[in-house]
PDB file of N, CA and C in Angstrom:
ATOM      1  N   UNK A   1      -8.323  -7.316   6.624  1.00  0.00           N
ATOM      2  CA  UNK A   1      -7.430  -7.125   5.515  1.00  0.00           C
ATOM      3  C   UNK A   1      -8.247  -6.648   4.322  1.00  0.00           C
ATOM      4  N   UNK A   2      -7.686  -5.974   3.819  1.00  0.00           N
ATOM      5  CA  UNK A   2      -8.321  -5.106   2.162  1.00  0.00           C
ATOM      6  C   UNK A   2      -7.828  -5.664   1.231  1.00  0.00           C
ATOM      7  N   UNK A   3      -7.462  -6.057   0.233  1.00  0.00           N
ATOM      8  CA  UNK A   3      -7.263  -6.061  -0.736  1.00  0.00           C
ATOM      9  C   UNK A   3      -7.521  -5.596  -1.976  1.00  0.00           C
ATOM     10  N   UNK A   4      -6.730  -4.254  -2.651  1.00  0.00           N
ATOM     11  CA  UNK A   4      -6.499  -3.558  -3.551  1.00  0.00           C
ATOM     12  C   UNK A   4      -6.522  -3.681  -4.912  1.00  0.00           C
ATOM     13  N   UNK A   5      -7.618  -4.231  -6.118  1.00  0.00           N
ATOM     14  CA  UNK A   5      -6.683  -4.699  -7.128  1.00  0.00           C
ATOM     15  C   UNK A   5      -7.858  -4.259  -8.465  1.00  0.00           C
ATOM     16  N   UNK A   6      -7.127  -4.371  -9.779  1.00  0.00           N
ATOM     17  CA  UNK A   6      -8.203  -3.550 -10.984  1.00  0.00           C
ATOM     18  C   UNK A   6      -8.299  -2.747 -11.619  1.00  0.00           C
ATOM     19  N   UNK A   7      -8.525  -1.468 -11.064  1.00  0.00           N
ATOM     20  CA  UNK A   7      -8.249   0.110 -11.604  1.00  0.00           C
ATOM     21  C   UNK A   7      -6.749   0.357 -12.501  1.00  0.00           C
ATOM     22  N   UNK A   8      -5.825   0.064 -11.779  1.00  0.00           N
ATOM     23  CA  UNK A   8      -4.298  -0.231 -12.155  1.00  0.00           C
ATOM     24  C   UNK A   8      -4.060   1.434 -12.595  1.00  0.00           C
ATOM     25  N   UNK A   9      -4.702   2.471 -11.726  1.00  0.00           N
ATOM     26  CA  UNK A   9      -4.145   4.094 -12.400  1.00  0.00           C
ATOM     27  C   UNK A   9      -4.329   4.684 -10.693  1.00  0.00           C
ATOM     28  N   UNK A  10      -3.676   5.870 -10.899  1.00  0.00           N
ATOM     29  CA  UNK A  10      -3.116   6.484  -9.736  1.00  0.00           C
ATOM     30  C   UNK A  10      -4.486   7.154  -9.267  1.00  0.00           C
ATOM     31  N   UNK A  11      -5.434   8.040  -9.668  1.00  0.00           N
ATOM     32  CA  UNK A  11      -6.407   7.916  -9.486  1.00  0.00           C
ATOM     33  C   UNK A  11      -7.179   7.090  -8.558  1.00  0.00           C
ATOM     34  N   UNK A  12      -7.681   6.078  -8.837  1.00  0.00           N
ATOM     35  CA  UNK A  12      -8.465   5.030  -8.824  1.00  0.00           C
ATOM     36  C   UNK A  12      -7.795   4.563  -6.979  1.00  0.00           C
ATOM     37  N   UNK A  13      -6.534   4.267  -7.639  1.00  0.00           N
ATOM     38  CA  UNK A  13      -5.957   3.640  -6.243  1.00  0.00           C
ATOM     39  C   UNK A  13      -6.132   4.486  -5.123  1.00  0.00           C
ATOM     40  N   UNK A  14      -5.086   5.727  -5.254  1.00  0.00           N
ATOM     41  CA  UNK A  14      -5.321   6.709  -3.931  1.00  0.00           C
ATOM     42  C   UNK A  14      -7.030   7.011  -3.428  1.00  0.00           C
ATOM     43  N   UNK A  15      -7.565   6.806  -4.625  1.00  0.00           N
ATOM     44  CA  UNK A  15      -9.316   7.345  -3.962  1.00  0.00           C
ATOM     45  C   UNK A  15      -9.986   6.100  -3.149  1.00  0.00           C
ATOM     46  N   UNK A  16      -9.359   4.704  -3.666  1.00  0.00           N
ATOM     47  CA  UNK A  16     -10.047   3.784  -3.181  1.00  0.00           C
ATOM     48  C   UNK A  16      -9.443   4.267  -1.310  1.00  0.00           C
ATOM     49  N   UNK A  17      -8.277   3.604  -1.066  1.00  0.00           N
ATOM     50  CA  UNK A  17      -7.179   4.089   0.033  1.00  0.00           C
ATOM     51  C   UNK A  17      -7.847   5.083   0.784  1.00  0.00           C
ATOM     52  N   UNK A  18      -8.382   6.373   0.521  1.00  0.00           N
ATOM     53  CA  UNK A  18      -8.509   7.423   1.081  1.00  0.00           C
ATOM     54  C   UNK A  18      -9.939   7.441   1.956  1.00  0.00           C
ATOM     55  N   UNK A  19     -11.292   6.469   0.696  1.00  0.00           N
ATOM     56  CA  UNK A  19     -12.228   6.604   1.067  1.00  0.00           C
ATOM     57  C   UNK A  19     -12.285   5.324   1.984  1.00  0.00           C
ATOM     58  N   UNK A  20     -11.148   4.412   2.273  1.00  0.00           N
ATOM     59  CA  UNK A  20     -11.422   3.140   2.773  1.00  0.00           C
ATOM     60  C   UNK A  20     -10.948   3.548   4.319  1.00  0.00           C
ATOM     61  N   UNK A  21      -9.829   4.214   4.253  1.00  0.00           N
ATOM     62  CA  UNK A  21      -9.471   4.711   6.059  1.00  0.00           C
ATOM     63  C   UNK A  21     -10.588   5.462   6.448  1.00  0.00           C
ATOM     64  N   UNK A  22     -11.400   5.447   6.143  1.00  0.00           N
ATOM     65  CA  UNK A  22     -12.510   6.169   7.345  1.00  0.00           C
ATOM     66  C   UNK A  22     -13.232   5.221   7.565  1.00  0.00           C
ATOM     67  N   UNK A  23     -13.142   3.491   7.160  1.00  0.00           N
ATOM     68  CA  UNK A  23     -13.456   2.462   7.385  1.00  0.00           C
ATOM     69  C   UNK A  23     -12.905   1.269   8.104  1.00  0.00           C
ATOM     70  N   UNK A  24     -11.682   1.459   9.137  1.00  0.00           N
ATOM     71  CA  UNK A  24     -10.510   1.071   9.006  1.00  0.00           C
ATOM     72  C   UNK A  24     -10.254   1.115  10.399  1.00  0.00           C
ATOM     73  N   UNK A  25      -9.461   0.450  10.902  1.00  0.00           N
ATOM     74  CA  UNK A  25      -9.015   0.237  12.320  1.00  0.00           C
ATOM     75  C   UNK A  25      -7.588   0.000  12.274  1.00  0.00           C
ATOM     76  N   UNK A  26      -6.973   0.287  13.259  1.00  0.00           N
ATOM     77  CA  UNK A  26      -5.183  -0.232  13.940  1.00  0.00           C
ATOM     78  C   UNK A  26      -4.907  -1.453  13.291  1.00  0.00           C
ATOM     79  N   UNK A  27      -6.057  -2.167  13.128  1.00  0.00           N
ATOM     80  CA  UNK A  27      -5.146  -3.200  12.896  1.00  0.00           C
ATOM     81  C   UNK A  27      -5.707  -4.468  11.279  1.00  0.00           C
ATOM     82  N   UNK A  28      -5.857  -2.507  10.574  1.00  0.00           N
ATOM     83  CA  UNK A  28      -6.315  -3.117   9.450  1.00  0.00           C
ATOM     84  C   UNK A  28      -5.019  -3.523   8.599  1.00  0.00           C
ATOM     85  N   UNK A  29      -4.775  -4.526   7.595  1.00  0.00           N
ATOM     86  CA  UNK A  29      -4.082  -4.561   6.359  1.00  0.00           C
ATOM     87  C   UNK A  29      -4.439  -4.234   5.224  1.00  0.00           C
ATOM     88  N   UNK A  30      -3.637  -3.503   4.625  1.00  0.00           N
ATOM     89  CA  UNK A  30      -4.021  -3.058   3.059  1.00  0.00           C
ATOM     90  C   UNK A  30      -2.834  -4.099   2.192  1.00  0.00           C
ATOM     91  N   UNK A  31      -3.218  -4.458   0.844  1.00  0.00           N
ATOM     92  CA  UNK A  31      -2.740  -5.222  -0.459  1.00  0.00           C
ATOM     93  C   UNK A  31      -2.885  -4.714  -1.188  1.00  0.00           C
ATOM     94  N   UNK A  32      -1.961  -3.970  -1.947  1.00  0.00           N
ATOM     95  CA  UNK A  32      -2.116  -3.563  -3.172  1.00  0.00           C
ATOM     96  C   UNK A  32      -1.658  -4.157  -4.215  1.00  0.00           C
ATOM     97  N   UNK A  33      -2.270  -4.816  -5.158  1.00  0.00           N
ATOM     98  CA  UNK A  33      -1.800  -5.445  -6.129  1.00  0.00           C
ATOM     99  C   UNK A  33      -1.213  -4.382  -7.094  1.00  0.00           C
ATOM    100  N   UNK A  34       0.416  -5.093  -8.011  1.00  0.00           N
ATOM    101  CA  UNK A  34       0.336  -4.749  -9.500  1.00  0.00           C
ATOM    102  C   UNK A  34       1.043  -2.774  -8.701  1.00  0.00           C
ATOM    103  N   UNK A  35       2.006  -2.751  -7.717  1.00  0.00           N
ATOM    104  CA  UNK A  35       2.512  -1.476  -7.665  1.00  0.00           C
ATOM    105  C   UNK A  35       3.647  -1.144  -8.324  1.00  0.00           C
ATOM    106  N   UNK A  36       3.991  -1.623  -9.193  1.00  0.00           N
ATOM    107  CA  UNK A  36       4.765  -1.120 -10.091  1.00  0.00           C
ATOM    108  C   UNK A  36       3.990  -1.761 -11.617  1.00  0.00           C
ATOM    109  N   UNK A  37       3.040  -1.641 -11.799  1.00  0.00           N
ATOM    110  CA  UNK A  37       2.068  -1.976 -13.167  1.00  0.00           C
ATOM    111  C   UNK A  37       2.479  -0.695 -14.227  1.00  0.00           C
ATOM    112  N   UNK A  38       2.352   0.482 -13.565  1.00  0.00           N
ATOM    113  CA  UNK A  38       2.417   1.450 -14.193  1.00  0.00           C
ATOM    114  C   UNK A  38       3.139   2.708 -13.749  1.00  0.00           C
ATOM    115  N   UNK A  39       3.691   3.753 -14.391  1.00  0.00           N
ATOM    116  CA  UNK A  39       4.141   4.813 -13.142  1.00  0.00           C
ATOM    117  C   UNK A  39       2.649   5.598 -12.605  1.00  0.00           C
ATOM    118  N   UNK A  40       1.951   5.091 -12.524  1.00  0.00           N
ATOM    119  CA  UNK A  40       0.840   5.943 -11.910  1.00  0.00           C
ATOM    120  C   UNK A  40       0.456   4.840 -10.598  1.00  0.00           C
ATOM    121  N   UNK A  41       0.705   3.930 -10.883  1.00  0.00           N
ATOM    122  CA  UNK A  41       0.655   2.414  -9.776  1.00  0.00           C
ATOM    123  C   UNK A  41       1.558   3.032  -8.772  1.00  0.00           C
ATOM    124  N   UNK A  42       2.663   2.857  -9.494  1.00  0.00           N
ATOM    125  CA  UNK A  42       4.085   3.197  -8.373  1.00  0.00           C
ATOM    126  C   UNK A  42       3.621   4.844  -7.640  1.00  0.00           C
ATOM    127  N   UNK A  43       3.503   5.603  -8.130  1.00  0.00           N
ATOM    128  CA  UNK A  43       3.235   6.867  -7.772  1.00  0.00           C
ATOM    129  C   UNK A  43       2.240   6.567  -6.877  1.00  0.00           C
ATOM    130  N   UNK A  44       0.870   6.153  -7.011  1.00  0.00           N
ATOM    131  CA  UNK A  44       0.313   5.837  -5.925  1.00  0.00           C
ATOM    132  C   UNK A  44       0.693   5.011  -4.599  1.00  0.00           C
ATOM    133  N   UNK A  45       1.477   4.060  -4.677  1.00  0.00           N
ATOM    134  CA  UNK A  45       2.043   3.341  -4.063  1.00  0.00           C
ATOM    135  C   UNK A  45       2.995   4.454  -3.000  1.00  0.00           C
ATOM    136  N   UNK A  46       3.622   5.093  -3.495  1.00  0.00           N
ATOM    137  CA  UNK A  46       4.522   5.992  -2.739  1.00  0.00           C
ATOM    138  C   UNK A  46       4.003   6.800  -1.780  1.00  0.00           C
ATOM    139  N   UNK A  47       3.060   7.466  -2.445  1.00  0.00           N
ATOM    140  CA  UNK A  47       2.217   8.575  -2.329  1.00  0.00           C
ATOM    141  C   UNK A  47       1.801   7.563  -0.727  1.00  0.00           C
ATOM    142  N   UNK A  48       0.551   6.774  -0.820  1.00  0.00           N
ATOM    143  CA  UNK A  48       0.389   6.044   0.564  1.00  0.00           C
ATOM    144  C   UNK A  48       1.425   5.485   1.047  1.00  0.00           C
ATOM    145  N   UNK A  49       2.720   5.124   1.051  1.00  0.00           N
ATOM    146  CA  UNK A  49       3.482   4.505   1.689  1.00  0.00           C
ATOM    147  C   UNK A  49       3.807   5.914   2.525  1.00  0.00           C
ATOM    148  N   UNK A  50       3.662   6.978   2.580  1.00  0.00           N
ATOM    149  CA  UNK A  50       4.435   7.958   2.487  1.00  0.00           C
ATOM    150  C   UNK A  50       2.959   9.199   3.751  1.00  0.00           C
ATOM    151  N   UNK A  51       1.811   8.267   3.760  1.00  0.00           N
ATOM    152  CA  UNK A  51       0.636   9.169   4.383  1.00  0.00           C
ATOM    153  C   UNK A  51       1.146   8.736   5.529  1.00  0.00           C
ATOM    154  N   UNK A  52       0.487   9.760   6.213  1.00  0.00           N
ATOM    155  CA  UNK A  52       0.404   9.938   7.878  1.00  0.00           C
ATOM    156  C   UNK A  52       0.112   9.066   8.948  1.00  0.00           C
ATOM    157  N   UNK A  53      -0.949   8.457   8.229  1.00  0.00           N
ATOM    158  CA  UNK A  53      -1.176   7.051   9.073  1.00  0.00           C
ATOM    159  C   UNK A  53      -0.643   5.851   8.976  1.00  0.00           C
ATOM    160  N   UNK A  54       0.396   6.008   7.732  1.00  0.00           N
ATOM    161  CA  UNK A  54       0.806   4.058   7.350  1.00  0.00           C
ATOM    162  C   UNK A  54       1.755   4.200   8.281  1.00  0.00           C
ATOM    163  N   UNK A  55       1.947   3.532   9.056  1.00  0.00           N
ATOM    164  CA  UNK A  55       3.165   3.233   9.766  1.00  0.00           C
ATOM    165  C   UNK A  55       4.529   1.912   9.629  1.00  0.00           C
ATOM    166  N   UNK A  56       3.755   1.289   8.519  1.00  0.00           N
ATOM    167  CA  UNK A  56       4.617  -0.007   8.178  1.00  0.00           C
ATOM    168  C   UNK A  56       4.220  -0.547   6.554  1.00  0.00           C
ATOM    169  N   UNK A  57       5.256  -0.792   6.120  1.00  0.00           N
ATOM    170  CA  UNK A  57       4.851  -0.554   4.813  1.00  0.00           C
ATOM    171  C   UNK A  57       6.109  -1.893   4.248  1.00  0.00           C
ATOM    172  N   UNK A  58       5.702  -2.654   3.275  1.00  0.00           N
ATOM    173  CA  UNK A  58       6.364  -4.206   2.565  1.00  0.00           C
ATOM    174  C   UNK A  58       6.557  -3.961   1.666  1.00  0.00           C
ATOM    175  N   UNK A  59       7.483  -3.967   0.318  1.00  0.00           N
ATOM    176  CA  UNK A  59       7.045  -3.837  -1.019  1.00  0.00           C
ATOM    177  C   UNK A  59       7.776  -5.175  -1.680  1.00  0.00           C
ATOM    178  N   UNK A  60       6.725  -5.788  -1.655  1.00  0.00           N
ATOM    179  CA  UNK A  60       7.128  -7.500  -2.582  1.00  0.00           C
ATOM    180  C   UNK A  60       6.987  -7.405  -3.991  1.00  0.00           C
ATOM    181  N   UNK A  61       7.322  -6.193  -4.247  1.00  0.00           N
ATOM    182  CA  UNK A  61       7.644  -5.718  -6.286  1.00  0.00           C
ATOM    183  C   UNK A  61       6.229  -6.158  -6.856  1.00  0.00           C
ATOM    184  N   UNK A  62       5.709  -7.551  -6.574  1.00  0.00           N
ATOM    185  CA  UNK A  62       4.467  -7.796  -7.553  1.00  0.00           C
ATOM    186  C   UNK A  62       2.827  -6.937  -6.283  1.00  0.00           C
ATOM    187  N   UNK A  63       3.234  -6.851  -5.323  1.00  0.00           N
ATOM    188  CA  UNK A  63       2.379  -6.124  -4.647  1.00  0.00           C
ATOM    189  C   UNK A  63       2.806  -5.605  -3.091  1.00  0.00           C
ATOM    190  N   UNK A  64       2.145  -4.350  -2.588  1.00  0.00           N
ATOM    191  CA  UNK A  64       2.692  -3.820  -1.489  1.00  0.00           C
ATOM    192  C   UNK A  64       1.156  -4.223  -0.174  1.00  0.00           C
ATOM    193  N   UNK A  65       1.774  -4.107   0.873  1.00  0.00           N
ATOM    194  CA  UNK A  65       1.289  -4.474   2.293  1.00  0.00           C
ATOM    195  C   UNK A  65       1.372  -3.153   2.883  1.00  0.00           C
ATOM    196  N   UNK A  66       0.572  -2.359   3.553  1.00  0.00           N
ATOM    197  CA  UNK A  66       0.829  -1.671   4.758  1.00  0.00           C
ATOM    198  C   UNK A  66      -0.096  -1.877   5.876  1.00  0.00           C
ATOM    199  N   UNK A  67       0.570  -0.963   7.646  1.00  0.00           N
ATOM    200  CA  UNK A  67      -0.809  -1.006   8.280  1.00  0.00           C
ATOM    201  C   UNK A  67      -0.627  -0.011   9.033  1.00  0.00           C
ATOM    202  N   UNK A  68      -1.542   0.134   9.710  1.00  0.00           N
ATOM    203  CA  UNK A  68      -1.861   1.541  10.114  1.00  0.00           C
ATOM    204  C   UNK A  68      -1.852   1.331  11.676  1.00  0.00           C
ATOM    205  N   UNK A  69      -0.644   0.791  12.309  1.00  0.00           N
ATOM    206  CA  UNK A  69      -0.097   0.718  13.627  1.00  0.00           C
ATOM    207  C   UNK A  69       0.606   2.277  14.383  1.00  0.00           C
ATOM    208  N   UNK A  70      -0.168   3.135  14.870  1.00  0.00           N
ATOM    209  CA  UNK A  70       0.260   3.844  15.450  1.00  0.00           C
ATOM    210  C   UNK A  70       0.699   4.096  16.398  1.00  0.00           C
ATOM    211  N   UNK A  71       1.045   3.261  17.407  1.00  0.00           N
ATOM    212  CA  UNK A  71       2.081   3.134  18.108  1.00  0.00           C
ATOM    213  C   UNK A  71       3.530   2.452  17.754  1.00  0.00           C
ATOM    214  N   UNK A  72       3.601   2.313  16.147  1.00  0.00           N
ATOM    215  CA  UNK A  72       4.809   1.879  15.734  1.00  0.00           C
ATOM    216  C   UNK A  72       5.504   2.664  15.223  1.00  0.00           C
ATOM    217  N   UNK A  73       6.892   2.725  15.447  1.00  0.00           N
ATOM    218  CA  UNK A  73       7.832   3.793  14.568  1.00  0.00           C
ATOM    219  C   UNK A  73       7.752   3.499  13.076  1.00  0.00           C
ATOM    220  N   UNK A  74       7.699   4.753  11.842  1.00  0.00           N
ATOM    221  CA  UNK A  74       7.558   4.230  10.827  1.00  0.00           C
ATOM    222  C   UNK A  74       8.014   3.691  10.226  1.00  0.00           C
ATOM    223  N   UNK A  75       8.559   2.313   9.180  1.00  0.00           N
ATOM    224  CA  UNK A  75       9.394   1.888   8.618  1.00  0.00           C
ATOM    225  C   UNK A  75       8.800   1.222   7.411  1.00  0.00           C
ATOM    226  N   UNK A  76      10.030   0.892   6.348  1.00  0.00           N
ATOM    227  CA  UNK A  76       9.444   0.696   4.859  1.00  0.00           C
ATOM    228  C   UNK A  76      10.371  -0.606   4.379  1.00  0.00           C
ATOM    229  N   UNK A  77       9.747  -1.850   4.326  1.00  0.00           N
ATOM    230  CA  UNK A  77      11.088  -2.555   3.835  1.00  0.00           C
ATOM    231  C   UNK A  77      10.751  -2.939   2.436  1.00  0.00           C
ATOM    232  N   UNK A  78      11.490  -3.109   1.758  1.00  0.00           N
ATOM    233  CA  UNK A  78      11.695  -3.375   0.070  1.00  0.00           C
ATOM    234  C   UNK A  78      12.117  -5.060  -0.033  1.00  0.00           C
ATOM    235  N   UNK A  79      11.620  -5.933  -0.165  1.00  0.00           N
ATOM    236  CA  UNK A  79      11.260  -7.077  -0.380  1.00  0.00           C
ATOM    237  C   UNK A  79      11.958  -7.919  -1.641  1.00  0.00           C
ATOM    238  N   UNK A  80      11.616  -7.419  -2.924  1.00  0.00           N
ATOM    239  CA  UNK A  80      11.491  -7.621  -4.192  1.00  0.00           C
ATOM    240  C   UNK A  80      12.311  -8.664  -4.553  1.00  0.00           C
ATOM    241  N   UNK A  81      13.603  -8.973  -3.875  1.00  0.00           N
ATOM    242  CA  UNK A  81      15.020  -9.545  -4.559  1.00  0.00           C
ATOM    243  C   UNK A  81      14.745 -11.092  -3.863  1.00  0.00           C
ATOM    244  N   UNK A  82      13.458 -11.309  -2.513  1.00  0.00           N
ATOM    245  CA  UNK A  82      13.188 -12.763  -2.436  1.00  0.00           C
ATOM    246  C   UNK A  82      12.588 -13.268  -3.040  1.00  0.00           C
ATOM    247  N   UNK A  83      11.628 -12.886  -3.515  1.00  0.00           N
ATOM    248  CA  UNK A  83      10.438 -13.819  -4.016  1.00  0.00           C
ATOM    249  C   UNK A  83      10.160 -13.910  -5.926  1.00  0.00           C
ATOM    250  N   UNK A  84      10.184 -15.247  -6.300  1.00  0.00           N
ATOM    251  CA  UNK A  84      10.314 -15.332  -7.568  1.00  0.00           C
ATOM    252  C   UNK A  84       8.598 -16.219  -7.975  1.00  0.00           C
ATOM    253  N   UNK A  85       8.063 -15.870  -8.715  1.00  0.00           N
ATOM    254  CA  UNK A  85       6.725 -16.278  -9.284  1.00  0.00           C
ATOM    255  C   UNK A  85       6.717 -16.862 -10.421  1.00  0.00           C
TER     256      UNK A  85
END
């Protein structure tokens, strides 16, 4: 599992993400903290929910989950309306 968190700009995030899958296996997890922090958060957030390899993707409003299961059909579930902090 990875965990994502700090930079809080679109930048920062997608480069971390990009340079980390060439580090990365089937049955890695990514955490991204803080994806709706900013519209450059969210934009990044999309942007990887949305790459070639995520195949499963969570969005719990205060942070997103994906993984990179390729033998899974792709799917995206939106979370946000359970969980209160």
């Amino acid at each position: 599992m990875i965990y994502i968190d700090g930079n809080h700009t679109y930048d920062a995030t997608v480069k971390y993400f990009l340079e980390l899958l060439n580090h990365v296996n089937e049955n890695t997890w990514f955490v991204f903290d803080d994806i709706y922090w900013s519209r450059g958060m969210n934009r990044a957030w999309l942007e990887i929910i949305n790459h070639e390899r995520v195949s499963l993707s969570m969005d719990f409003f205060h942070f997103g989950v994906i993984m990179l299961q390729p033998r899974m059909t792709k799917e995206h579930f939106k979370l946000n309306g359970l969980l209160s902090f």
